[in-house]
Every structure is written in structure tokens, then in C-alpha cells.
Protein backbone atom coordinates (compact mmCIF):
# COMPACT_ATOMS: atom_id res chain seq x y z
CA UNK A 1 0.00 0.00 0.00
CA UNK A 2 1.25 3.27 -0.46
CA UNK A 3 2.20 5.62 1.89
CA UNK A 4 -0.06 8.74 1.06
CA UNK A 5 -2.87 6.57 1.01
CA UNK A 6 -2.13 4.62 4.69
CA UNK A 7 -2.13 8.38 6.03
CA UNK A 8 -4.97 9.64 4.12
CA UNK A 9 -6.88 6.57 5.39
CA UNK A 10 -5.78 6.60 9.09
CA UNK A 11 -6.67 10.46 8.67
CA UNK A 12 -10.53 9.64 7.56
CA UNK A 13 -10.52 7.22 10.97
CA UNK A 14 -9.64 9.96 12.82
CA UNK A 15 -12.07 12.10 11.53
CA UNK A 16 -15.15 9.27 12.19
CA UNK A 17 -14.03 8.77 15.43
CA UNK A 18 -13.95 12.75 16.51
CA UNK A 19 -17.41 13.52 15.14
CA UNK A 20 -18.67 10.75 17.93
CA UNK A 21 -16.19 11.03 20.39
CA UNK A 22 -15.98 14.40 22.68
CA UNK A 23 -14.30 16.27 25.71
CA UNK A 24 -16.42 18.24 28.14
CA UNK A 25 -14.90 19.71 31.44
CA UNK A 26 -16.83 17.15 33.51
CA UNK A 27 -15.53 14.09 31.32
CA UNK A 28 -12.54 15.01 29.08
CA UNK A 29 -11.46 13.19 26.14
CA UNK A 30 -8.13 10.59 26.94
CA UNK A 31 -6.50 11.04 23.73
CA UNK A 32 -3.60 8.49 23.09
CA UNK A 33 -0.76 8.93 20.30
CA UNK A 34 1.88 6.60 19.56
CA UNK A 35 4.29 7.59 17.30
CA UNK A 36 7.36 5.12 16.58
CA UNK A 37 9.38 5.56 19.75
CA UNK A 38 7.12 7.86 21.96
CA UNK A 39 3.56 7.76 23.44
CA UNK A 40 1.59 10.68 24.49
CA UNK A 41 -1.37 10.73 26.38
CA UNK A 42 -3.43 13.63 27.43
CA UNK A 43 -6.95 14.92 28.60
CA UNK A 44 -8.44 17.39 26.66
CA UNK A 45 -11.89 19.47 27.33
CA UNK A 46 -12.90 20.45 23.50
CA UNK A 47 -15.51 22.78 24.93
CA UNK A 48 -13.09 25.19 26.20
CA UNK A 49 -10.51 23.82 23.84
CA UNK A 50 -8.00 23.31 26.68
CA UNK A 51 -5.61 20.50 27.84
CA UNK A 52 -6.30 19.51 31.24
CA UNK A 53 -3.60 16.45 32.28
CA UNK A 54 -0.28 15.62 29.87
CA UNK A 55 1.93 12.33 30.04
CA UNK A 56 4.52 11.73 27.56
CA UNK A 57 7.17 8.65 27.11
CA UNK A 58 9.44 11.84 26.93
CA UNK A 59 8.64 13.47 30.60
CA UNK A 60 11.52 13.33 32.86
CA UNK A 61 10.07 10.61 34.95
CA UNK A 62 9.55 8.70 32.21
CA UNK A 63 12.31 8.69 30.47
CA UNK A 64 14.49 7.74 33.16
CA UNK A 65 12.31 4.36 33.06
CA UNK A 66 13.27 4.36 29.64
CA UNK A 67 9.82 3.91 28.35
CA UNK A 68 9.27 3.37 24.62
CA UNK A 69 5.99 2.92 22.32
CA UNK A 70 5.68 -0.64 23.34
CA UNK A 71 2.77 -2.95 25.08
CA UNK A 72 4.50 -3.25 28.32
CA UNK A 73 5.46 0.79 28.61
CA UNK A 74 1.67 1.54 27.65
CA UNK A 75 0.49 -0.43 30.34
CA UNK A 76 2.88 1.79 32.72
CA UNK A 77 1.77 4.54 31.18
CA UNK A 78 -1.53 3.62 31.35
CA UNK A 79 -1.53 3.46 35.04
CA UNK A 80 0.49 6.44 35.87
CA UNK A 81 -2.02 8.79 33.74
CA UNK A 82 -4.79 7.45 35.55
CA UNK A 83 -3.26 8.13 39.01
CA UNK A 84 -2.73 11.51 37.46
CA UNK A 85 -6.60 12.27 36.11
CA UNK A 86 -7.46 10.94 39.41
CA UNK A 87 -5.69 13.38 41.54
CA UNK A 88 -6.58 15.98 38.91
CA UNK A 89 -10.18 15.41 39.56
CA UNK A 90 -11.30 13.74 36.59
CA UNK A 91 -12.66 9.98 37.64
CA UNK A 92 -14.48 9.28 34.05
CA UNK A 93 -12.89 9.97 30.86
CA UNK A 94 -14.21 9.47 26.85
CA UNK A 95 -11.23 6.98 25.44
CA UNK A 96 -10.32 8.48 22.01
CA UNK A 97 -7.85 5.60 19.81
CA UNK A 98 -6.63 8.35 17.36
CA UNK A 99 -7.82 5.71 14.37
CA UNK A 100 -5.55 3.05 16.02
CA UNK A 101 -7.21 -0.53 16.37
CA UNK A 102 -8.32 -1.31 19.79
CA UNK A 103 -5.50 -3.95 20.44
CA UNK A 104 -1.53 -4.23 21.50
CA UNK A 105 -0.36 -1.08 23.17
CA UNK A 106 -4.07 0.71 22.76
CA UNK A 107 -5.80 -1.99 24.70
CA UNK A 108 -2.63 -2.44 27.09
CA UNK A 109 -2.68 1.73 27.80
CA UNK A 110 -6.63 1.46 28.11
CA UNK A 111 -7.05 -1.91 31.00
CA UNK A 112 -3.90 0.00 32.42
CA UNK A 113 -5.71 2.92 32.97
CA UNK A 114 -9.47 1.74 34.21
CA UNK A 115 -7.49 -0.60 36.60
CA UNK A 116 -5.76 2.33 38.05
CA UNK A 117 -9.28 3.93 38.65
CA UNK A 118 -10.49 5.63 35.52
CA UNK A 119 -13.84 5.12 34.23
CA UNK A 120 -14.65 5.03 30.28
């Protein structure tokens, strides 16, 4: 498959999933990105437009774990952003995949996080 075409179809995914899926300040959107060495995680409230909690393979905490965008560092990711939203105030979240399939490090981020306390 081409290249173009793997992005302009994982772009379209994206798109389905955002019309359904959305942020409010009461339950903000989990948004998870995995690029090829990194994984970011954040909550976002699209009615204000604002991010509330950030967690990135690349925060100093993290990287001295030497996390990478892998099953097993998802899962610890996973569990540390929920401990986070939790303290933040923010006990149910809306999961967005970023037109990822719901399996590997997506599924390993998600179980990591509703076992640490978070609610989808």
C-alpha cells in the first residue's frame, strides 16, 4: 500500500471517530498517540478547547524508566495517567484511539488505565 494513502486513510478514521467522540470539562477526552518511539497521552476538554492532564514517554520521569511505544510501557503509562486524572479530579474519561485498532499497546494503555481507577 502506499504511503499517502495509509495516512490519508488513518486520517478519515480519525475524523469518524472525533465527530462521535468528545471532551467536556466534567468528562474530558483521553486522547492516546503513539508515534514510533514515543507515546503521548493527554486529557483534553474540546468545549473550552483546553488540555487539562499531559503524560509523555518523553517526561523526565519517564524517560528515566526508559519507556518506549511498546505494550509493556503503555500499560505503565496507562496506570500512571490514571493516578494523574485521578488526583486531577477527573474519575471518568471518553477513550479516544486516534484511528488506532483497539488492540496491543491501545488496549494495554486502556485496562492500564481503568485498573488504576479511571472510568470510560
Amino acid at each position: 500500500m502506499i504511503l499517502q494513502d495509509k495516512r490519508r486513510l488513518r486520517q478519515k478514521r480519525v475524523w469518524r471517530i472525533r465527530k462521535k467522540v468528545s471532551g467536556t470539562a466534567a468528562r474530558p477526552r483521553l486522547c492516546v498517540h503513539f508515534s514510533n518511539k514515543h507515546i503521548y497521552a493527554q486529557l483534553i476538554d474540546d468545549d473550552s478547547g483546553s488540555t487539562l492532564v499531559v503524560l509523555t514517554s518523553l517526561n523526565p520521569g519517564m524517560r528515566e524508566e526508559g519507556l518506549r511505544a511498546n505494550v509493556e510501557s503503555a500499560a505503565q503509562m496507562g496506570e500512571v495517567l490514571g493516578k494523574n486524572a485521578i488526583e486531577a479530579g477527573f474519575a471518568k474519561v471518553v477513550f479516544d484511539r486516534n484511528g488506532r485498532r483497539y488492540h496491543g499497546a491501545v488496549k494495554a494503555f486502556a485496562d492500564a488505565a481503568r485498573k488504576a481507577g479511571l472510568e470510560f
